[in-house]
C-alpha atoms as a PDB file:
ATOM      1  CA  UNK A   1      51.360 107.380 159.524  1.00  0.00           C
ATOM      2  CA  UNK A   2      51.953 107.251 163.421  1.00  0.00           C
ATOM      3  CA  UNK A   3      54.498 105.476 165.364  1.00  0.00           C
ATOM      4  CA  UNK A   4      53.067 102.565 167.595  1.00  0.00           C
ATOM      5  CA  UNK A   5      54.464 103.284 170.692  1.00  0.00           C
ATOM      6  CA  UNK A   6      53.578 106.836 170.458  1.00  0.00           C
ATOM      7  CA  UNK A   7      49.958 105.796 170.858  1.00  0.00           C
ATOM      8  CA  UNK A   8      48.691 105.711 174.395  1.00  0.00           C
ATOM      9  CA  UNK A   9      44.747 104.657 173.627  1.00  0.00           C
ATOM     10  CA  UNK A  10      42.930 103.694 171.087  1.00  0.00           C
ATOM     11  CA  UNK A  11      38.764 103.332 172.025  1.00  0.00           C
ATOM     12  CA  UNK A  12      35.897 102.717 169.446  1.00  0.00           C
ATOM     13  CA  UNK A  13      34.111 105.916 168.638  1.00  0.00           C
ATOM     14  CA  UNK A  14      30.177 106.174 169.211  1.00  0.00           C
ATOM     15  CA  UNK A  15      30.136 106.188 165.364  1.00  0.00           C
ATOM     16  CA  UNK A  16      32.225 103.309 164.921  1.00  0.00           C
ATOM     17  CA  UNK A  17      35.378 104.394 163.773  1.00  0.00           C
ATOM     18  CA  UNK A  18      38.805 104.808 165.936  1.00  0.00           C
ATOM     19  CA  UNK A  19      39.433 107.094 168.954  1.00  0.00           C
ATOM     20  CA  UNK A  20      43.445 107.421 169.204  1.00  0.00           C
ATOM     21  CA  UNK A  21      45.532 109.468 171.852  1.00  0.00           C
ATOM     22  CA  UNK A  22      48.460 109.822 171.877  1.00  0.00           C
ATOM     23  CA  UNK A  23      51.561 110.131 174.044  1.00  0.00           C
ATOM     24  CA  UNK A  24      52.825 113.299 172.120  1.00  0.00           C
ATOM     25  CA  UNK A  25      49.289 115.340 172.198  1.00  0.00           C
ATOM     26  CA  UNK A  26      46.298 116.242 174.403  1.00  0.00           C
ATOM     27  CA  UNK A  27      43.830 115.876 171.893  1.00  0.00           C
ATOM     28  CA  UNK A  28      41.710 112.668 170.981  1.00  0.00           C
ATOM     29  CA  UNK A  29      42.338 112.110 166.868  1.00  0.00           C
ATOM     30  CA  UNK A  30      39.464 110.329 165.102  1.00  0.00           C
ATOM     31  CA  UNK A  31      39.751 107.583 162.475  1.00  0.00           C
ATOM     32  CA  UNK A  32      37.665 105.772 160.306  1.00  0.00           C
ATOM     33  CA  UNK A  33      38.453 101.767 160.722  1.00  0.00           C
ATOM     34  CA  UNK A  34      38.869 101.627 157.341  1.00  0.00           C
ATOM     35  CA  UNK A  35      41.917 103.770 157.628  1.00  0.00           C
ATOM     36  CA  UNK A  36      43.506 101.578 160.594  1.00  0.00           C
ATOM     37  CA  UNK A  37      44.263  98.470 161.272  1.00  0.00           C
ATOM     38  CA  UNK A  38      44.442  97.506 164.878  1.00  0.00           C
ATOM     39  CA  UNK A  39      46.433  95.226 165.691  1.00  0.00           C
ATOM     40  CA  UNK A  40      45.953  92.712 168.825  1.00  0.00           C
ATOM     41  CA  UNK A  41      46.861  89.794 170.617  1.00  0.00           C
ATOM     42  CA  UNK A  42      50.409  88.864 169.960  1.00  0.00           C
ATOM     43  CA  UNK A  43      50.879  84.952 170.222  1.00  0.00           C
ATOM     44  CA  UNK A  44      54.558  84.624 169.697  1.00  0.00           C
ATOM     45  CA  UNK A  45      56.027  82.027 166.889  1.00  0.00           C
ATOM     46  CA  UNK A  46      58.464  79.154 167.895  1.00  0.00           C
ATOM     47  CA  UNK A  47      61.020  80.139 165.072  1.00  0.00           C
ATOM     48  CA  UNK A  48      63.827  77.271 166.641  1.00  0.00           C
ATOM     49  CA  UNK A  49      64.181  74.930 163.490  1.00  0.00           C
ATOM     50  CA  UNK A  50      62.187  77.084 160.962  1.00  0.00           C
ATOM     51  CA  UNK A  51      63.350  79.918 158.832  1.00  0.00           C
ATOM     52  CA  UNK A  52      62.037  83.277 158.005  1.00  0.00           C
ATOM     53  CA  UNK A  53      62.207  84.756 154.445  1.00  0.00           C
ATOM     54  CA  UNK A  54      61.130  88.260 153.278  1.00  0.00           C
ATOM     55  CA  UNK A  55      61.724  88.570 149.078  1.00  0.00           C
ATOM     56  CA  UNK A  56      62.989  85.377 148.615  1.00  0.00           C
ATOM     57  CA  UNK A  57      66.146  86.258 151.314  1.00  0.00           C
ATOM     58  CA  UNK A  58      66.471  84.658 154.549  1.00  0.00           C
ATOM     59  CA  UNK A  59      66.338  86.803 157.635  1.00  0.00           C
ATOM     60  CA  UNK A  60      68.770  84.952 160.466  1.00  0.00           C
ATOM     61  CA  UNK A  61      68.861  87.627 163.166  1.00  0.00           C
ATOM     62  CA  UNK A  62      65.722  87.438 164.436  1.00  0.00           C
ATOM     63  CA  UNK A  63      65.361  88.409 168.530  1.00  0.00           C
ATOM     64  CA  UNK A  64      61.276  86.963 168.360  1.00  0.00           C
ATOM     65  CA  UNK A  65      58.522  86.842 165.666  1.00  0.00           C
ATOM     66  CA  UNK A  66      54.968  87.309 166.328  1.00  0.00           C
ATOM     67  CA  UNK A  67      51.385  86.494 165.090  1.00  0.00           C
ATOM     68  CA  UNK A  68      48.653  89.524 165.456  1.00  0.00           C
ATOM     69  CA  UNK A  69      45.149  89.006 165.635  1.00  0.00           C
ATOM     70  CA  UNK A  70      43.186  92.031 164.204  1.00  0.00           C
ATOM     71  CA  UNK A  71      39.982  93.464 165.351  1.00  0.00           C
ATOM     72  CA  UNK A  72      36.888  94.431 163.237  1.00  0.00           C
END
């Protein structure tokens, strides 16, 4: 597993899996798409008058919540 903002680029490969650089490294690591997820697009979530539970417990300090598209 890689940390986010560690990652610099992320291309499609001529064989259609992942290309990923990142910050950290020089080289170009190569993944098969059914390994990652990618992750796109954040549209952020009014969160005003709703709430937002993970396992049944409400979560109340939340600085923003957003919705990711995901590419194929």
């Amino acid at each position: 597993m890689f940390i986010t903002e560690q990652v610099e680029s992320i291309e499609v490969s001529e064989h259609g899996g992942w290309l990923v650089r990142f910050n950290t490294s020089p080289r170009v690591f190569q993944y098969n798409k059914a390994r990652l997820l990618y992750l796109k697009d954040p549209k952020p979530i009014n969160i005003v008058h709703r709430g937002l539970y993970v396992r049944n417990k409400r979560i109340s300090d939340i600085a923003e919540l957003l919705c990711f598209a995901y590419s194929t």
